[in-house]
PDB file of N, CA and C in Angstrom:
ATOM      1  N   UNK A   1       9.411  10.129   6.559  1.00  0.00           N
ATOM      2  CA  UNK A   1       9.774   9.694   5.229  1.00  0.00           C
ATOM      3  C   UNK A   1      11.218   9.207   5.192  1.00  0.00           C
ATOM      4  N   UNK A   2      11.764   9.617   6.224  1.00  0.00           N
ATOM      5  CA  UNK A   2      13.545   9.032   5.707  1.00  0.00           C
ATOM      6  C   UNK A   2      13.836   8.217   6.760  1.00  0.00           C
ATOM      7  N   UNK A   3      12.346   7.210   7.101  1.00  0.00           N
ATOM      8  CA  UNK A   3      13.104   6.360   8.025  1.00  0.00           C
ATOM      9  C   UNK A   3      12.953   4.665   6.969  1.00  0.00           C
ATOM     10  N   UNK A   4      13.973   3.361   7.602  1.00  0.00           N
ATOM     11  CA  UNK A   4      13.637   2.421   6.691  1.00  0.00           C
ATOM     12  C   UNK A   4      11.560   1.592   6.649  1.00  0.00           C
ATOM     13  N   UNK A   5      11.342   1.993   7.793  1.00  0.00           N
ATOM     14  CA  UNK A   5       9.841   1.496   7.522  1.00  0.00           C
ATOM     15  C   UNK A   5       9.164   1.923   6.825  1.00  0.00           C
ATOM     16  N   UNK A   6       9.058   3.512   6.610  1.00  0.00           N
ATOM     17  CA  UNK A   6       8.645   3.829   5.686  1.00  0.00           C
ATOM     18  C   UNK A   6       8.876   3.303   3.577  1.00  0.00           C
ATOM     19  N   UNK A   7      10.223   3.245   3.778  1.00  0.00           N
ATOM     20  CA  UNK A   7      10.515   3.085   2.442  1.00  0.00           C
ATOM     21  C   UNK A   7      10.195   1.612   2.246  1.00  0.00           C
ATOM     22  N   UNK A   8      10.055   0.456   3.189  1.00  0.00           N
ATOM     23  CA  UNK A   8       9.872  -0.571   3.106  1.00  0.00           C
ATOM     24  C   UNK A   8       8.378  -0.964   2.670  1.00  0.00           C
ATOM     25  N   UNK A   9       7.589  -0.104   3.533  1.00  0.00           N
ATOM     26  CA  UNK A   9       6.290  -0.053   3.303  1.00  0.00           C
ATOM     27  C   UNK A   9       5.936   0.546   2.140  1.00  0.00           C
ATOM     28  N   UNK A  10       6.599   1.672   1.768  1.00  0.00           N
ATOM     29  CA  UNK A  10       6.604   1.900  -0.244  1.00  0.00           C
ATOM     30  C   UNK A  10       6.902   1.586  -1.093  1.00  0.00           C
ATOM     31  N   UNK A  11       7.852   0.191  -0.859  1.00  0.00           N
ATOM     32  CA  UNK A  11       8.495  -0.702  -1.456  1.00  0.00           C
ATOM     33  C   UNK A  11       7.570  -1.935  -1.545  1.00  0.00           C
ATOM     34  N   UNK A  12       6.863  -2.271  -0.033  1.00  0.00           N
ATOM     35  CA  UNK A  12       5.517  -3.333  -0.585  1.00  0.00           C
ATOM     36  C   UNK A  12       4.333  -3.137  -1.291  1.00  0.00           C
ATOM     37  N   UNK A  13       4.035  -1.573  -1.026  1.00  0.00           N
ATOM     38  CA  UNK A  13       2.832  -1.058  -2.444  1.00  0.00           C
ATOM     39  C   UNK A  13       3.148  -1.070  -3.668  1.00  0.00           C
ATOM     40  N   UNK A  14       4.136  -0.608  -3.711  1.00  0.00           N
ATOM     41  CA  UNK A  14       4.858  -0.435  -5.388  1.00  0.00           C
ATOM     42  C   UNK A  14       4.308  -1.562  -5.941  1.00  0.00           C
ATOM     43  N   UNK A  15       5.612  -3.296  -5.001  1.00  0.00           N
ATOM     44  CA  UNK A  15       5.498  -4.402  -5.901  1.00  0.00           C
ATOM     45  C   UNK A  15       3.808  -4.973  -5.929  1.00  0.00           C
ATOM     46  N   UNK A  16       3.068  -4.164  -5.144  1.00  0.00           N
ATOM     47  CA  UNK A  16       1.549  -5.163  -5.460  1.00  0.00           C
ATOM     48  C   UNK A  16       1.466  -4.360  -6.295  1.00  0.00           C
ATOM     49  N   UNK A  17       1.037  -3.165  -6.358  1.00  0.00           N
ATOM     50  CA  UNK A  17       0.907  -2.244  -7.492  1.00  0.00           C
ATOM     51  C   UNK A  17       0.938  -2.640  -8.798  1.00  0.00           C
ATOM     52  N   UNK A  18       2.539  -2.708  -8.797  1.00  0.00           N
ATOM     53  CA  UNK A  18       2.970  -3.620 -10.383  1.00  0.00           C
ATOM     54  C   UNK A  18       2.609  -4.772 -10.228  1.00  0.00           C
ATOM     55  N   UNK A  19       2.283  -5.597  -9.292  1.00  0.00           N
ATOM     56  CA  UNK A  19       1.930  -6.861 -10.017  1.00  0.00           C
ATOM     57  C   UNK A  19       0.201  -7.000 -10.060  1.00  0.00           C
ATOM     58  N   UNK A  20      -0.204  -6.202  -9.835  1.00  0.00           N
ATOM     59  CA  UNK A  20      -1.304  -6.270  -9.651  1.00  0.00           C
ATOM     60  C   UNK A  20      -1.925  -5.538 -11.215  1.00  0.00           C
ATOM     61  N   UNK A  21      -0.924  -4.649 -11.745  1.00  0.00           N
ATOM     62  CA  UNK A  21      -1.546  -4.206 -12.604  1.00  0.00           C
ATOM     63  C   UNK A  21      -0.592  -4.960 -13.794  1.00  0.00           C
ATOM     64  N   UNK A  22       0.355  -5.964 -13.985  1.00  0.00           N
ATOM     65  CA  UNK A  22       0.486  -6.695 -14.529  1.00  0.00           C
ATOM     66  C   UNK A  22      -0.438  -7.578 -14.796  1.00  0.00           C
ATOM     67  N   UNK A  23      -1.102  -8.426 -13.982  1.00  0.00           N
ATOM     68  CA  UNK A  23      -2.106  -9.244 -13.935  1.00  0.00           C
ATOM     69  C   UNK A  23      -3.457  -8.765 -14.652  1.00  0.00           C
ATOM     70  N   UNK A  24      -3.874  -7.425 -14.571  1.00  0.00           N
ATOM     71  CA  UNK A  24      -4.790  -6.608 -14.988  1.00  0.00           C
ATOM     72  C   UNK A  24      -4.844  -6.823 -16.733  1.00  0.00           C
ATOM     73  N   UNK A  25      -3.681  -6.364 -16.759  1.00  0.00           N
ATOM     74  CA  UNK A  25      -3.055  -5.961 -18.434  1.00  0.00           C
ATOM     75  C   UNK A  25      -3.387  -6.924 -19.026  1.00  0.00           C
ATOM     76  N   UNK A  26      -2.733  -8.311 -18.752  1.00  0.00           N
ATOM     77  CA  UNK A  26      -2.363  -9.552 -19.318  1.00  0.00           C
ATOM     78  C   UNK A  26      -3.790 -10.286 -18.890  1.00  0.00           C
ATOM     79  N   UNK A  27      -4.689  -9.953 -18.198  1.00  0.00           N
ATOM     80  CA  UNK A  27      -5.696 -10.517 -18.195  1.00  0.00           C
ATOM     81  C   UNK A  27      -6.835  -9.728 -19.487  1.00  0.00           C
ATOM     82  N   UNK A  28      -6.850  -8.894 -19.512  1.00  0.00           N
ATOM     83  CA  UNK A  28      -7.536  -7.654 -20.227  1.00  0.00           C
ATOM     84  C   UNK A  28      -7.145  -8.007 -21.782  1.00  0.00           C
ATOM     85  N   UNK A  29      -6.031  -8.698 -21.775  1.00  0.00           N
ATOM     86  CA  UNK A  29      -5.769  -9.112 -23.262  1.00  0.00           C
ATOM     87  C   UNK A  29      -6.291 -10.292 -23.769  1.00  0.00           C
ATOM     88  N   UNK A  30      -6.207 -11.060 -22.682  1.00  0.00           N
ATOM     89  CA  UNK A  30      -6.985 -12.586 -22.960  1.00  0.00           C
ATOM     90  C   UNK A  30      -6.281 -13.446 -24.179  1.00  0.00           C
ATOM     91  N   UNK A  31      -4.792 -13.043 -23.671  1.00  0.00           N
ATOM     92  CA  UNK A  31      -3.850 -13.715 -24.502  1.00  0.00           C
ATOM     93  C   UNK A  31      -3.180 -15.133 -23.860  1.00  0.00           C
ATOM     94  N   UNK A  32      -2.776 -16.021 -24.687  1.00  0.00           N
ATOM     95  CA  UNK A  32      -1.848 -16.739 -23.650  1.00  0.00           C
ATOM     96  C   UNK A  32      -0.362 -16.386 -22.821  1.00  0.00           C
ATOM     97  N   UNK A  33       0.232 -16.827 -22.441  1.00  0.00           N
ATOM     98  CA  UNK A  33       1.816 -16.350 -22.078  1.00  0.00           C
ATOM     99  C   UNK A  33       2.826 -16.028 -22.933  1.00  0.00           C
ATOM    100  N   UNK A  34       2.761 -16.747 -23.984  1.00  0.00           N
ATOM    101  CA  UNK A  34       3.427 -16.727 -25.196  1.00  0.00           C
ATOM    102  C   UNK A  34       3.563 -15.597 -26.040  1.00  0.00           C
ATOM    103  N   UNK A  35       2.285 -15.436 -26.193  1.00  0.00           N
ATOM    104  CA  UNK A  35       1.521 -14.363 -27.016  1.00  0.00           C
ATOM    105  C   UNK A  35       1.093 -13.102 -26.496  1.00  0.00           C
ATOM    106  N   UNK A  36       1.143 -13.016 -25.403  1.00  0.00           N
ATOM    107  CA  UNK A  36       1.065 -11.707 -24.340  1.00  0.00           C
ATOM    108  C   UNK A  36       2.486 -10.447 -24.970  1.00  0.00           C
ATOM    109  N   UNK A  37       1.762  -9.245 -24.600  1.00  0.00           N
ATOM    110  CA  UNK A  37       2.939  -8.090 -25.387  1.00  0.00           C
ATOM    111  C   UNK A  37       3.485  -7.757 -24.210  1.00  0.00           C
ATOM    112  N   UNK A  38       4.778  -8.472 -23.438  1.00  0.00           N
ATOM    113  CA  UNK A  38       5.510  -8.602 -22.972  1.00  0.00           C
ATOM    114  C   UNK A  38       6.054  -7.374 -22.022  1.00  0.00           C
ATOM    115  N   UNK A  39       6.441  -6.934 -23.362  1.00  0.00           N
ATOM    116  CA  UNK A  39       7.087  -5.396 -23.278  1.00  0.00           C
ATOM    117  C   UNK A  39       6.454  -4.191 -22.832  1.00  0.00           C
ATOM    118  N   UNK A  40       5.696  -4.203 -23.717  1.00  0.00           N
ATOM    119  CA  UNK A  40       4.109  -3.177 -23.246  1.00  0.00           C
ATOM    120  C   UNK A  40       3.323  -3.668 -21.837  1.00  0.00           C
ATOM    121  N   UNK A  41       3.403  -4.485 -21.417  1.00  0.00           N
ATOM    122  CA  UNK A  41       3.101  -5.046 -20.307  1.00  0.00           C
ATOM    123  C   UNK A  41       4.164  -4.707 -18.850  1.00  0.00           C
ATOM    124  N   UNK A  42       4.938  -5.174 -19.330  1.00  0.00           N
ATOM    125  CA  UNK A  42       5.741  -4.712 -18.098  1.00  0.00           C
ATOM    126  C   UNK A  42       6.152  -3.119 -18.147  1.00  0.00           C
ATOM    127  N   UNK A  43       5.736  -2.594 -19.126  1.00  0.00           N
ATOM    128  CA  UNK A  43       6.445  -1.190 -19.086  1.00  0.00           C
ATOM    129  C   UNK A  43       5.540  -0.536 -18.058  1.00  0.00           C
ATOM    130  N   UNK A  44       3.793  -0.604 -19.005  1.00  0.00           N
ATOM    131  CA  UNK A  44       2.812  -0.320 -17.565  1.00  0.00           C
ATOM    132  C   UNK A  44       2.995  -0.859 -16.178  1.00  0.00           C
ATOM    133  N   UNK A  45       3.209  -1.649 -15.961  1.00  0.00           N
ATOM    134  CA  UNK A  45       3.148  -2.192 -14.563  1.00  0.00           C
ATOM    135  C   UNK A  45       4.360  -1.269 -13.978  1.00  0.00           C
ATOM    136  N   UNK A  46       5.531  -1.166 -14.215  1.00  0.00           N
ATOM    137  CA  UNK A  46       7.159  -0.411 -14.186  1.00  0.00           C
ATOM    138  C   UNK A  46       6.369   0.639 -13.601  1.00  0.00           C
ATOM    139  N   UNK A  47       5.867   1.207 -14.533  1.00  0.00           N
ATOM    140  CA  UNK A  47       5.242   2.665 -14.384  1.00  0.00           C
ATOM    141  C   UNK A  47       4.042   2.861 -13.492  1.00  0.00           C
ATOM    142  N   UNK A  48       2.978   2.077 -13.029  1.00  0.00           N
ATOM    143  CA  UNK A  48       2.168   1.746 -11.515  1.00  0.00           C
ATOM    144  C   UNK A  48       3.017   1.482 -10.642  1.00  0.00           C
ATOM    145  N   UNK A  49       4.237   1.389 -11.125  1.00  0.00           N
ATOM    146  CA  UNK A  49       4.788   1.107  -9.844  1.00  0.00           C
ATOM    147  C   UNK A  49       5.869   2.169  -9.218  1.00  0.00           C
ATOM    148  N   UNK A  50       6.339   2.906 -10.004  1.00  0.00           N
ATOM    149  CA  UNK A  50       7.059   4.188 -10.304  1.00  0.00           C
ATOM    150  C   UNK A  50       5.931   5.620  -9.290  1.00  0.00           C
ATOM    151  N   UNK A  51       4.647   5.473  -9.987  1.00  0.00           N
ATOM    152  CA  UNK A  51       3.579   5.960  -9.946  1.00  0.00           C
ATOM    153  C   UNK A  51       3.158   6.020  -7.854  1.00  0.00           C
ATOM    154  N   UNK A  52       3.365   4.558  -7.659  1.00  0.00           N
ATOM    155  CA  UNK A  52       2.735   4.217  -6.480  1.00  0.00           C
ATOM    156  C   UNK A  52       4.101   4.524  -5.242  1.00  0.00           C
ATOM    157  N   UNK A  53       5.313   5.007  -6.017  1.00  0.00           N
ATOM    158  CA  UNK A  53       6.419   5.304  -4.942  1.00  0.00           C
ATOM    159  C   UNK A  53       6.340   7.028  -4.517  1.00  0.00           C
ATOM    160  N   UNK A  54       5.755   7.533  -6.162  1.00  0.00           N
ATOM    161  CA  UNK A  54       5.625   8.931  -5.583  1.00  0.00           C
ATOM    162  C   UNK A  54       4.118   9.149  -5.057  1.00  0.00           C
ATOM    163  N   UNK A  55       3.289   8.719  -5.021  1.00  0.00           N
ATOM    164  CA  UNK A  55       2.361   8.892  -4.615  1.00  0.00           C
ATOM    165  C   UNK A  55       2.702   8.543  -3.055  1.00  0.00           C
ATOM    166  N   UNK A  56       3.259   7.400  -2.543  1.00  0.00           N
ATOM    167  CA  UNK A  56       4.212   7.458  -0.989  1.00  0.00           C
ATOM    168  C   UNK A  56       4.569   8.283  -0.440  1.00  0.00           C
ATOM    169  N   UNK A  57       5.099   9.037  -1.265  1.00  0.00           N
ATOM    170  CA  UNK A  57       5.967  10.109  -0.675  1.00  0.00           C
ATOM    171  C   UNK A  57       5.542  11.048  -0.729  1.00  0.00           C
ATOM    172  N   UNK A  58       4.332  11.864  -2.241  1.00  0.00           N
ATOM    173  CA  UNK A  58       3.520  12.725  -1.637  1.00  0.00           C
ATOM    174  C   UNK A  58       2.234  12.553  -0.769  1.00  0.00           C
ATOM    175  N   UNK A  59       1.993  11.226  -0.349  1.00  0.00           N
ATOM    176  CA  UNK A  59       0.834  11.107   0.764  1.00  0.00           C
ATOM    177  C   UNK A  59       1.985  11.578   2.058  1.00  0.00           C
ATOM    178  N   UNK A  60       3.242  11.627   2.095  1.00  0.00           N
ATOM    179  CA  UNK A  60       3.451  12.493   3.541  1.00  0.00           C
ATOM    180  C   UNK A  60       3.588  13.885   4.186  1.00  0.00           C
ATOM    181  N   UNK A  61       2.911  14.779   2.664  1.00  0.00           N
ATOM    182  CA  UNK A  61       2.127  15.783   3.373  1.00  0.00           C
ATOM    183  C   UNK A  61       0.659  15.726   3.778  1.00  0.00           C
ATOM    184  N   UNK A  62      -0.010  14.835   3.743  1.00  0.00           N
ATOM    185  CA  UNK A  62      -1.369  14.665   4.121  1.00  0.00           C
ATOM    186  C   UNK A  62      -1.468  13.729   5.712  1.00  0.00           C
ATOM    187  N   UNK A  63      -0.939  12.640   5.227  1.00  0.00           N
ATOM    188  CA  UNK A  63      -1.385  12.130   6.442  1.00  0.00           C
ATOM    189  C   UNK A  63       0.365  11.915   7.167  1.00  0.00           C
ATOM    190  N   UNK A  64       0.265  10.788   7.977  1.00  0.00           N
ATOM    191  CA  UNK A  64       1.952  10.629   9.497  1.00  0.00           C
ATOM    192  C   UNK A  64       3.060  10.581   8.363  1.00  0.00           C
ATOM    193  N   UNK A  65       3.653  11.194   8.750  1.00  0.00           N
ATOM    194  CA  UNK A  65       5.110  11.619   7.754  1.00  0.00           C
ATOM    195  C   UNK A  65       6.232  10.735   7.956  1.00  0.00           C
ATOM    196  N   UNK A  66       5.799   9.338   8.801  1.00  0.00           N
ATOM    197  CA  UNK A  66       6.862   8.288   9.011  1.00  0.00           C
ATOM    198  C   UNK A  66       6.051   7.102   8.352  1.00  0.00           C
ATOM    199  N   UNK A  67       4.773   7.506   7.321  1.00  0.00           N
ATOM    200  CA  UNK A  67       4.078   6.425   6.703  1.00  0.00           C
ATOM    201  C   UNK A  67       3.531   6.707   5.292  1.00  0.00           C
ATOM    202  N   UNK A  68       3.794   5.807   4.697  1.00  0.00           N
ATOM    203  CA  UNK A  68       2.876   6.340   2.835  1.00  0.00           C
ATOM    204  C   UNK A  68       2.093   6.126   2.942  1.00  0.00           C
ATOM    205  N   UNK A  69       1.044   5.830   3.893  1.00  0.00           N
ATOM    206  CA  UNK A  69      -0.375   5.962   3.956  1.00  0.00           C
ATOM    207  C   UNK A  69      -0.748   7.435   4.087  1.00  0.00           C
ATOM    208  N   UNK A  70      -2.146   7.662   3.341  1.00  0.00           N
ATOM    209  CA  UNK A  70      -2.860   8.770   2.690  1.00  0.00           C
ATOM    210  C   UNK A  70      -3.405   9.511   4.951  1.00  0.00           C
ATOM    211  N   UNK A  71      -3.590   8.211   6.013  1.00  0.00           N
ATOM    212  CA  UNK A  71      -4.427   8.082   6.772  1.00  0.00           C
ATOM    213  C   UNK A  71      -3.005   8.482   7.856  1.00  0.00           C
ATOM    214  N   UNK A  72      -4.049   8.719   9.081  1.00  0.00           N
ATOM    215  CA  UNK A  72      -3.129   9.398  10.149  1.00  0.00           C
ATOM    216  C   UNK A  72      -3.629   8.520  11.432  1.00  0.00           C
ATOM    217  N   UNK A  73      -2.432   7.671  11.836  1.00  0.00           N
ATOM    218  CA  UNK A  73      -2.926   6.834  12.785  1.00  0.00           C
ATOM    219  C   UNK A  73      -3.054   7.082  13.988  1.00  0.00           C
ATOM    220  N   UNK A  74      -3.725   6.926  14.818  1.00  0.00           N
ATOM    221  CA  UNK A  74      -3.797   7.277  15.980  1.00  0.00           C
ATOM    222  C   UNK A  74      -3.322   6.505  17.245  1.00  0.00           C
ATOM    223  N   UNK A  75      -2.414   6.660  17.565  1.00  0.00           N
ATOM    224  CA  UNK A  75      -1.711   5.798  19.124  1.00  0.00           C
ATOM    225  C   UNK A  75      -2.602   5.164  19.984  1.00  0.00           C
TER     226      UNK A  75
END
């Protein structure tokens, strides 16, 4: 957990995370861009993404403790 690959690799889940559940939101509203609730939108996504850094860090009592994967790789 306190090496940079790791945090890098919890740093690329996060941003799909949030953007992925940005896209979700703002699709689910079936608003245009304009008219989309902006605020409320990005706050959820903020927060999937907040969500998906500790979930990183507690997947490294389960699986390799130099990875935020849930899975334990094998050499």
């Amino acid at each position: 957990m306190w090496t940079i690959l790791f945090w890098k690799a919890a740093a690329e889940r996060a941003i799909k995370t949030g953007a992925q559940s940005l896209a979700a939101i703002l699709s689910a509203e079936a608003v245009g861009l304009l008219d989309a609730p902006w605020g409320a939108a990005l706050s959820a996504a903020g927060m999937a993404a907040v969500l998906s850094v500790i979930t990183s860090v507690g997947s490294t009592a389960v699986g390799d403790s130099s990875s935020p994967s849930l899975v334990r790789f094998l050499p």
